[in-house]
N, C-alpha and C. Protein backbone atom coordinates (compact mmCIF):
# COMPACT_ATOMS: atom_id res chain seq x y z
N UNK A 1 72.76 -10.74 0.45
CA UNK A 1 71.91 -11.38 -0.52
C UNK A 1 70.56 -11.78 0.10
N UNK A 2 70.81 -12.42 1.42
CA UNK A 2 69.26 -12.67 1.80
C UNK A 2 68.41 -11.10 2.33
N UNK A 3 69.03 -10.27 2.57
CA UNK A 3 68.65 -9.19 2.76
C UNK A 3 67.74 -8.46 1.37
N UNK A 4 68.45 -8.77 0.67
CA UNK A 4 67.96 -8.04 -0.79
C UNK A 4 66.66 -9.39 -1.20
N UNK A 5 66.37 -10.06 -0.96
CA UNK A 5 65.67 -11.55 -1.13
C UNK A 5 64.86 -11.59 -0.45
N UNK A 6 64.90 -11.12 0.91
CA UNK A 6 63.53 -11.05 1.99
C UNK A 6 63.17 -9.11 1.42
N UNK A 7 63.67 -8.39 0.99
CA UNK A 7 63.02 -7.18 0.81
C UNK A 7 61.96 -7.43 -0.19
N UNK A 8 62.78 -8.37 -1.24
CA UNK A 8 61.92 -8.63 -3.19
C UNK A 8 60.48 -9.38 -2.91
N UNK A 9 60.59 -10.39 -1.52
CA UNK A 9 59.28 -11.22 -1.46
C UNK A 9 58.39 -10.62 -0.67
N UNK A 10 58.67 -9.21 0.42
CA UNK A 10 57.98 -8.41 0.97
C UNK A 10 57.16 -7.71 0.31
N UNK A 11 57.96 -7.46 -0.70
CA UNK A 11 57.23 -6.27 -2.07
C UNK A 11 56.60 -6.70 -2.10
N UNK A 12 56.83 -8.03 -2.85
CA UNK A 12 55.65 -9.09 -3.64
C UNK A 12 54.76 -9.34 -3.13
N UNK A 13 54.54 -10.00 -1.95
CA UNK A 13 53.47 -10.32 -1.13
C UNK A 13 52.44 -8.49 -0.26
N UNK A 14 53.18 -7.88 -0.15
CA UNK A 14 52.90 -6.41 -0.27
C UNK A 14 51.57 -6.03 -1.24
N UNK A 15 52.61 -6.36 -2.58
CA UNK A 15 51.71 -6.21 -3.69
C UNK A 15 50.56 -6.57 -3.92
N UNK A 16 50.34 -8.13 -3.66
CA UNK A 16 49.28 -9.20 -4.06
C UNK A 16 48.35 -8.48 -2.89
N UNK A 17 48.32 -8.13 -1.73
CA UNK A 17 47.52 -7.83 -0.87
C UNK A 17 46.73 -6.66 -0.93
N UNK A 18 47.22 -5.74 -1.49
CA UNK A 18 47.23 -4.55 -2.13
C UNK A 18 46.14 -4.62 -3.20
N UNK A 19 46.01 -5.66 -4.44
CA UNK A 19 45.53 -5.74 -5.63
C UNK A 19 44.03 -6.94 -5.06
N UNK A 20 44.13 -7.36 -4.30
CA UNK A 20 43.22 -7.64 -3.47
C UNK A 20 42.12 -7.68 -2.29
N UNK A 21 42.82 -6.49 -2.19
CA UNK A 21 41.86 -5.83 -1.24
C UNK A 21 40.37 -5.17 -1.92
N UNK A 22 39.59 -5.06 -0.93
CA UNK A 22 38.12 -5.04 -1.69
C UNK A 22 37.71 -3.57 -1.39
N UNK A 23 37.70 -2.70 -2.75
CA UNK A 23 37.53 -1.45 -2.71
C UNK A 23 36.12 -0.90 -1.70
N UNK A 24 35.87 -0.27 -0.77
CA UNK A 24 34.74 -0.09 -0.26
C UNK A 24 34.52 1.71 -0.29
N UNK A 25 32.70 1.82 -0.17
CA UNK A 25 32.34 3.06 -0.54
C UNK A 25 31.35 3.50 0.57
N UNK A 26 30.98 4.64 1.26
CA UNK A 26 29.85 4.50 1.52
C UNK A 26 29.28 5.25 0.70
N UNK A 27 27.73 4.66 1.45
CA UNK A 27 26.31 5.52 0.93
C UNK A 27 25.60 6.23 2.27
N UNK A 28 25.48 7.32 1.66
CA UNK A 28 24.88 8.46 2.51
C UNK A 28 23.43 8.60 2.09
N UNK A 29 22.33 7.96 2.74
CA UNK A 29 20.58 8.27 2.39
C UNK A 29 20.00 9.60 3.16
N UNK A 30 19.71 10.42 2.81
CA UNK A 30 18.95 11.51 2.57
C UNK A 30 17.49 11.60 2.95
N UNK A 31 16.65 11.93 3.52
CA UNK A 31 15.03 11.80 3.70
C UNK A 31 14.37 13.15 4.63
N UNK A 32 13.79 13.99 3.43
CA UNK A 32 13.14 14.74 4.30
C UNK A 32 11.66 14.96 3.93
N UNK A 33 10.90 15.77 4.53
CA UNK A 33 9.45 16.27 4.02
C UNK A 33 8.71 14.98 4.75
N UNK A 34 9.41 14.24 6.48
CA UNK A 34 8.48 13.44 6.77
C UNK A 34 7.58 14.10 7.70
N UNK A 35 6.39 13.77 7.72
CA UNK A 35 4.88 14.47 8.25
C UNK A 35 5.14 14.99 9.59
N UNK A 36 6.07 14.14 10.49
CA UNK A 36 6.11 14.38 11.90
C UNK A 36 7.64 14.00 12.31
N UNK A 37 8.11 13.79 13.16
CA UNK A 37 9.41 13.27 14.00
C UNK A 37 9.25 12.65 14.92
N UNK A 38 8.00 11.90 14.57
CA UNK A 38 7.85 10.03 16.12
C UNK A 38 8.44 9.63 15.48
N UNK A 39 9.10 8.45 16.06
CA UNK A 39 9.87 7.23 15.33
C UNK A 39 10.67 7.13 15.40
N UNK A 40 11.21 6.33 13.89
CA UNK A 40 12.36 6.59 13.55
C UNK A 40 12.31 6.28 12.27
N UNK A 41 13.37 6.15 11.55
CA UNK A 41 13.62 6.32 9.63
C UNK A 41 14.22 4.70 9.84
N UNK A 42 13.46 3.76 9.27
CA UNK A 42 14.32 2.38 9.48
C UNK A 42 14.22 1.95 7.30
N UNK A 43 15.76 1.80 7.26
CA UNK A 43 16.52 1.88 6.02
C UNK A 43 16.80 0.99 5.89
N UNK A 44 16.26 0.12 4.95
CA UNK A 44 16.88 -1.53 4.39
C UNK A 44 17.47 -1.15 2.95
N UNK A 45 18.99 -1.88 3.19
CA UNK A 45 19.26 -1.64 1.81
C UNK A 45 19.91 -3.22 1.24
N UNK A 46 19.23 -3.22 -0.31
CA UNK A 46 19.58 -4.57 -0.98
C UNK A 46 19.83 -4.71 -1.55
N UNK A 47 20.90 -5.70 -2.33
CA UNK A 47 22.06 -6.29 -3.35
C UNK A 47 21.38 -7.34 -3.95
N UNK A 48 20.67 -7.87 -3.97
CA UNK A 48 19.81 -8.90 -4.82
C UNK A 48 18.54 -8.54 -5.62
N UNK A 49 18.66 -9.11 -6.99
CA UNK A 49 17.60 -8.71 -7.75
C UNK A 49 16.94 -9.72 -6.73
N UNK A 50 15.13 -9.12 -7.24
CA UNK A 50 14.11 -10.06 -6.68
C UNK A 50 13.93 -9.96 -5.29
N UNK A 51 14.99 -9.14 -4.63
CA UNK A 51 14.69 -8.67 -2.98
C UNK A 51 13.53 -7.40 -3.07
N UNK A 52 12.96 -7.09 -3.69
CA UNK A 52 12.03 -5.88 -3.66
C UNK A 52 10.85 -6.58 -4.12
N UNK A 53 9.92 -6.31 -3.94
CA UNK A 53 9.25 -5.73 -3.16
C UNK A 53 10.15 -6.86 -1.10
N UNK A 54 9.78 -6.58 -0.32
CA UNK A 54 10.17 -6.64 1.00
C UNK A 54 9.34 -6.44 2.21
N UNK A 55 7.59 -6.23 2.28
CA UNK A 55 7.17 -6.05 3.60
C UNK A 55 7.71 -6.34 4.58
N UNK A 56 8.13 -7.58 4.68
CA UNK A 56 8.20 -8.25 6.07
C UNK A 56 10.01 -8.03 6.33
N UNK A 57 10.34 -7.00 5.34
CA UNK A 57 12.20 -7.38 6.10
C UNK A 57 12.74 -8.50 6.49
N UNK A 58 12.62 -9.83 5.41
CA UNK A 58 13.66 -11.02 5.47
C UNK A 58 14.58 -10.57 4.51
N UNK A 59 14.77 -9.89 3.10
CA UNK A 59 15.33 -9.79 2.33
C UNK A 59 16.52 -9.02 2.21
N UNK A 60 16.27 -8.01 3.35
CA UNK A 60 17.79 -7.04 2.46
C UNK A 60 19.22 -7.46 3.02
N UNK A 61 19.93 -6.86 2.76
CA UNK A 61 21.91 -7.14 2.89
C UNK A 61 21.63 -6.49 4.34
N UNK A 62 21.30 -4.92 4.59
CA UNK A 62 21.92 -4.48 6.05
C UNK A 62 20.46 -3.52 5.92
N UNK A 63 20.65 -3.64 7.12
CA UNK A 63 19.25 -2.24 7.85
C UNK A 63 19.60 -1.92 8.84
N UNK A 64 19.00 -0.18 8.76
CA UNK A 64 19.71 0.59 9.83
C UNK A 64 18.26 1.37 10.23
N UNK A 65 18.66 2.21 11.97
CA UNK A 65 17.47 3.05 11.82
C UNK A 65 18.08 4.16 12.50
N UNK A 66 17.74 5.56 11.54
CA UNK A 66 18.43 6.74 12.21
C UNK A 66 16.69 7.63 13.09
N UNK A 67 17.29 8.64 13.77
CA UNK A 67 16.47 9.61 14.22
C UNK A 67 16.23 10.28 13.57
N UNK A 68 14.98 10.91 13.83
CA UNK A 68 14.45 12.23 12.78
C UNK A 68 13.81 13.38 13.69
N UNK A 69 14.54 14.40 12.72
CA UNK A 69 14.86 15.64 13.99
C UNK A 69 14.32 16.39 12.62
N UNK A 70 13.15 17.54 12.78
CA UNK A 70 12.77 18.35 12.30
C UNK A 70 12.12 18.17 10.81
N UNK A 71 11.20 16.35 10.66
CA UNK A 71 10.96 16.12 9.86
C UNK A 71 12.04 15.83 8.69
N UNK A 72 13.38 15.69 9.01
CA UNK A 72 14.49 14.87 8.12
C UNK A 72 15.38 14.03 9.08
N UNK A 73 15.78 13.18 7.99
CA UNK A 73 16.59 12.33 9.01
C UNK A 73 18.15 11.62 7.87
N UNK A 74 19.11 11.02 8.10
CA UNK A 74 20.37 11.08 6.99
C UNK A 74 20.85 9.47 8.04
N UNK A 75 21.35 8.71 6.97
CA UNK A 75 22.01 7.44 7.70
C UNK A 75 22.78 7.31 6.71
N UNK A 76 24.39 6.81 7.26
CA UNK A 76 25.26 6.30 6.22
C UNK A 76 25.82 4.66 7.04
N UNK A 77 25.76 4.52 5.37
CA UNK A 77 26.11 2.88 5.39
C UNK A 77 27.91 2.48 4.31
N UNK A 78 28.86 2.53 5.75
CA UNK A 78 29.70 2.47 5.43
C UNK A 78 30.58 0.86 5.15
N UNK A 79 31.70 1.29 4.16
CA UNK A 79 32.30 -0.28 4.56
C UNK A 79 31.19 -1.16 3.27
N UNK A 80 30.92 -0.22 2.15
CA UNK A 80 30.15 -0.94 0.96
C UNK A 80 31.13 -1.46 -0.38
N UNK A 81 30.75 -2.70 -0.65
CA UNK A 81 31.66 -3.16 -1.58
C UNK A 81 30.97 -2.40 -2.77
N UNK A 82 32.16 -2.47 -3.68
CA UNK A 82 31.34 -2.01 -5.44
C UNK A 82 30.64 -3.08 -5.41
N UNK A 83 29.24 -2.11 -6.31
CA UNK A 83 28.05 -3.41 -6.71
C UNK A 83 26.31 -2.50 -6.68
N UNK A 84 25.83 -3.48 -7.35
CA UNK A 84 24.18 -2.51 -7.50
C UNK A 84 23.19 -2.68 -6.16
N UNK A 85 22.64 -1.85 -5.75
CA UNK A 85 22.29 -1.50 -4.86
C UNK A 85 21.03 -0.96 -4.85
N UNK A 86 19.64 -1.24 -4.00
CA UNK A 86 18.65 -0.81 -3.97
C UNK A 86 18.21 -0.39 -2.95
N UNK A 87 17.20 0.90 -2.26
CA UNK A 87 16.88 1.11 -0.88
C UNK A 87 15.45 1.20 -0.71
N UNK A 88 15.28 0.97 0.11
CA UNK A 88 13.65 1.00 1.19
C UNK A 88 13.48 1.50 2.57
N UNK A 89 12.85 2.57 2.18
CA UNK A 89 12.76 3.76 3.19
C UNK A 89 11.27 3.47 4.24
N UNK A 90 11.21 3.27 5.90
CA UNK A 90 10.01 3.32 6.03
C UNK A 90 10.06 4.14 7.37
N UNK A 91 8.86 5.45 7.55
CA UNK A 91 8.91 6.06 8.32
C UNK A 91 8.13 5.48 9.69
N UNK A 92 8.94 4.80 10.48
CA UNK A 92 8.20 3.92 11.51
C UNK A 92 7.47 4.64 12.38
N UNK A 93 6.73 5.07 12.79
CA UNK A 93 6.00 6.18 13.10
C UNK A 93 5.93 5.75 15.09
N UNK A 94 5.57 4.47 14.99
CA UNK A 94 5.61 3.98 16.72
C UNK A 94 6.59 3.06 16.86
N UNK A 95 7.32 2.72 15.49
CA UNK A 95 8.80 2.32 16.24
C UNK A 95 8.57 0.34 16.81
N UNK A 96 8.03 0.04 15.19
CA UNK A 96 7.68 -1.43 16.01
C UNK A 96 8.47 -2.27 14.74
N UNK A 97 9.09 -1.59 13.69
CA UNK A 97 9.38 -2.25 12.71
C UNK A 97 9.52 -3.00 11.71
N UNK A 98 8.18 -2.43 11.53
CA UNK A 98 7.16 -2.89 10.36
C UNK A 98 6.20 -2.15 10.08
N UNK A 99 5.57 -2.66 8.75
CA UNK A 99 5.27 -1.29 7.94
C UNK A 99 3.51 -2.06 8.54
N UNK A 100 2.74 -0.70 9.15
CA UNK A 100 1.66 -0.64 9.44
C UNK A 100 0.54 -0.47 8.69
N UNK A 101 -0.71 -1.09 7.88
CA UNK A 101 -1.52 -0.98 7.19
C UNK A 101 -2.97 -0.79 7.59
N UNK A 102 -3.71 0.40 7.08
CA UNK A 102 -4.87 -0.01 6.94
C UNK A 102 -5.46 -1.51 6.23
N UNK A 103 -6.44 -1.28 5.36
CA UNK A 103 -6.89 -2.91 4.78
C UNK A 103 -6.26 -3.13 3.82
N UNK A 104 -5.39 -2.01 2.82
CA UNK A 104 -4.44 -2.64 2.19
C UNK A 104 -3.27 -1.73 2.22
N UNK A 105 -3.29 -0.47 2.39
CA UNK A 105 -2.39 0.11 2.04
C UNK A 105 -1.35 0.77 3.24
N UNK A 106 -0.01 1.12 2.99
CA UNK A 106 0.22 0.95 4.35
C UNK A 106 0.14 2.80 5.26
N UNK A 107 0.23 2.97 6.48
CA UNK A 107 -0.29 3.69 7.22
C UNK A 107 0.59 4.87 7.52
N UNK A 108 2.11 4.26 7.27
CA UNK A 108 3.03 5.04 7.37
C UNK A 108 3.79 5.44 6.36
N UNK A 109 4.71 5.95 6.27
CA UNK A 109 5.76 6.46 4.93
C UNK A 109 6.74 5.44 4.40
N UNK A 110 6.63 5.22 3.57
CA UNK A 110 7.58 4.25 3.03
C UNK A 110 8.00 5.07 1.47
N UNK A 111 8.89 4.40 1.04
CA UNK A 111 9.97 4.94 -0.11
C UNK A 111 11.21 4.23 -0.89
N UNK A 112 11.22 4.42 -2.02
CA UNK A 112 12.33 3.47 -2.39
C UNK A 112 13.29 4.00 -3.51
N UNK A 113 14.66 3.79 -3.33
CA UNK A 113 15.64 4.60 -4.48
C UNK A 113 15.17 4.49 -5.80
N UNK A 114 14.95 5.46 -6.41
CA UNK A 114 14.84 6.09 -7.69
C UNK A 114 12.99 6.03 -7.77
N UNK A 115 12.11 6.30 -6.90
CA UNK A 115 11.00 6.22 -7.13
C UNK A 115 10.33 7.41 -6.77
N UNK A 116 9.29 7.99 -7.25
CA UNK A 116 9.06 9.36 -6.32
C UNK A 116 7.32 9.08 -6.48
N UNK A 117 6.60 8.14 -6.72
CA UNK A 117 5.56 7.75 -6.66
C UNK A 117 5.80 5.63 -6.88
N UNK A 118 4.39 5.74 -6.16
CA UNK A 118 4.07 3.70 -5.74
C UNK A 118 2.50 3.77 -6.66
N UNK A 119 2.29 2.80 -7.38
CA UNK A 119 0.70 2.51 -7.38
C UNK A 119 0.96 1.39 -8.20
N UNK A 120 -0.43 1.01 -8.82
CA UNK A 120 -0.55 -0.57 -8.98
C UNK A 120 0.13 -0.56 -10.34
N UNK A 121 0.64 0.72 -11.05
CA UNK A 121 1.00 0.22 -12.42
C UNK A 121 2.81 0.98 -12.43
N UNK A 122 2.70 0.69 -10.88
CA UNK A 122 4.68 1.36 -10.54
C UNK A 122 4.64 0.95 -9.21
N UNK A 123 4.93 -0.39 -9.53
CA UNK A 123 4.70 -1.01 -8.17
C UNK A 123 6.59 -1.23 -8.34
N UNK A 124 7.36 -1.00 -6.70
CA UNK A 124 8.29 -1.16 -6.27
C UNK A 124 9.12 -2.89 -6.77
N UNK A 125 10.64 -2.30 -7.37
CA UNK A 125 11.22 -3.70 -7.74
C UNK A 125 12.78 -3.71 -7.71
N UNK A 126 13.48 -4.65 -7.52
CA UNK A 126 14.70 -4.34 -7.51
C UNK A 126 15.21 -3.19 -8.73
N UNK A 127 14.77 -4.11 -9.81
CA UNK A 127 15.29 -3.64 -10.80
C UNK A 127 15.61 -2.43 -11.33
N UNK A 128 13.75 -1.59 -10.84
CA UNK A 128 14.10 -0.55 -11.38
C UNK A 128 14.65 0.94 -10.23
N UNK A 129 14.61 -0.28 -9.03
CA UNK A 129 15.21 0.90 -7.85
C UNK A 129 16.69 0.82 -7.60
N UNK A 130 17.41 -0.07 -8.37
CA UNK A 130 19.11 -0.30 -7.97
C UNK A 130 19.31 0.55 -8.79
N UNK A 131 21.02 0.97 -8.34
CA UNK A 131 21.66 2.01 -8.64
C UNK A 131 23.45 1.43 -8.84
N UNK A 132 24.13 1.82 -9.34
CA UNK A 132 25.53 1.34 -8.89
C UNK A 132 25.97 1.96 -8.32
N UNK A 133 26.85 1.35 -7.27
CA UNK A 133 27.96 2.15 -6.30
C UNK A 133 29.36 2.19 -6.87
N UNK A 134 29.79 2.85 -6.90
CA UNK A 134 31.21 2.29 -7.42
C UNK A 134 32.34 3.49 -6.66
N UNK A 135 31.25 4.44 -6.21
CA UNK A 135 31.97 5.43 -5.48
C UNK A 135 31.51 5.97 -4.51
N UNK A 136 31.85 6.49 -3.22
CA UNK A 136 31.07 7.02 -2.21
C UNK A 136 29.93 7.81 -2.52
N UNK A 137 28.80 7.79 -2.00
CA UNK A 137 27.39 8.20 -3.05
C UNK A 137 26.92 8.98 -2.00
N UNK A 138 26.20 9.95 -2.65
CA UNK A 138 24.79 10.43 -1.76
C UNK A 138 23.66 10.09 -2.37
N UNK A 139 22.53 10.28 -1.81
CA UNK A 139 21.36 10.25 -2.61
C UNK A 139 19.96 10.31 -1.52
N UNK A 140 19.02 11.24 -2.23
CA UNK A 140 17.73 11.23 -1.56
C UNK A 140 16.86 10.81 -2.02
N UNK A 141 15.56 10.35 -0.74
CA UNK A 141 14.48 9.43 -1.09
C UNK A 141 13.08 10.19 -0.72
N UNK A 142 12.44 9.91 -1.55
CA UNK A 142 11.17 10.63 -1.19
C UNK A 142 10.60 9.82 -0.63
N UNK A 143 9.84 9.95 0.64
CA UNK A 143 9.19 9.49 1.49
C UNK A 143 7.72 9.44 0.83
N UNK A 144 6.66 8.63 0.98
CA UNK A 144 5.23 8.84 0.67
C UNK A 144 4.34 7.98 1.01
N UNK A 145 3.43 9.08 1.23
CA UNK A 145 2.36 8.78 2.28
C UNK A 145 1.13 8.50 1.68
N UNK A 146 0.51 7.11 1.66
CA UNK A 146 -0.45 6.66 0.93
C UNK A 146 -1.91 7.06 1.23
């Protein structure tokens, strides 16, 4: 009897752990057509409305920076909970990690999910650059050079 009694609360507690566990996905970012291969591709990606626009990189969830070999470069960000998601692409050109400007505009490549042009009347925002994850994703970013 206690045999059959410690199997029923194993299940159970089995179970609950099971139905609680937090589904995770990655995302695979994509980036090619950049001008040169100094640098590196440094990838902020963010879960909060109102985190976009971002110069200065206080805002996002995680940032990564891959190599770029033949003018493309690919980073995955694994271990992602379901949830909406936005990215910011900047082609660091000397690798100081931050986005470099002439007097206003900036010097290097930058980019952001679902955008394939920036100007003053499509200016970069959470809103309209999140995406949902809900399943392991790919997706590419156009890089652009102001």
């Amino acid at each position: 009897m206690r045999v059959i009694l410690l199997v029923v609360m194993s299940v159970f507690v089995l179970n609950i752990v099971a139905q609680t566990k937090t589904e995770e996905y990655s995302l695979t970012i994509e980036v090619e057509n950049l001008r040169n291969s100094k640098g590196v591709l440094q990838v902020a990606l963010y879960n909060k409305d109102g985190s976009i626009p971002d110069e200065n990189y206080k805002n996002y969830f995680k940032i990564e920076t891959a190599q770029i070999t033949n003018g493309k470069s690919k980073i995955i960000f694994k271990n992602l909970p379901k949830g909406k998601y936005a990215v910011n692409i900047l082609h660091d050109e000397n690798n100081n990690g931050k986005i470099d400007k002439g007097l206003i505009l900036p010097k290097e490549g930058i980019g952001f999910s679902n955008y394939s042009s920036i100007g003053l009347t499509n200016r970069p925002n959470f809103k309209k650059a999140s995406f949902d994850l809900f399943q392991d994703k790919e997706i590419k970013i156009k890089v652009i050079y102001m």
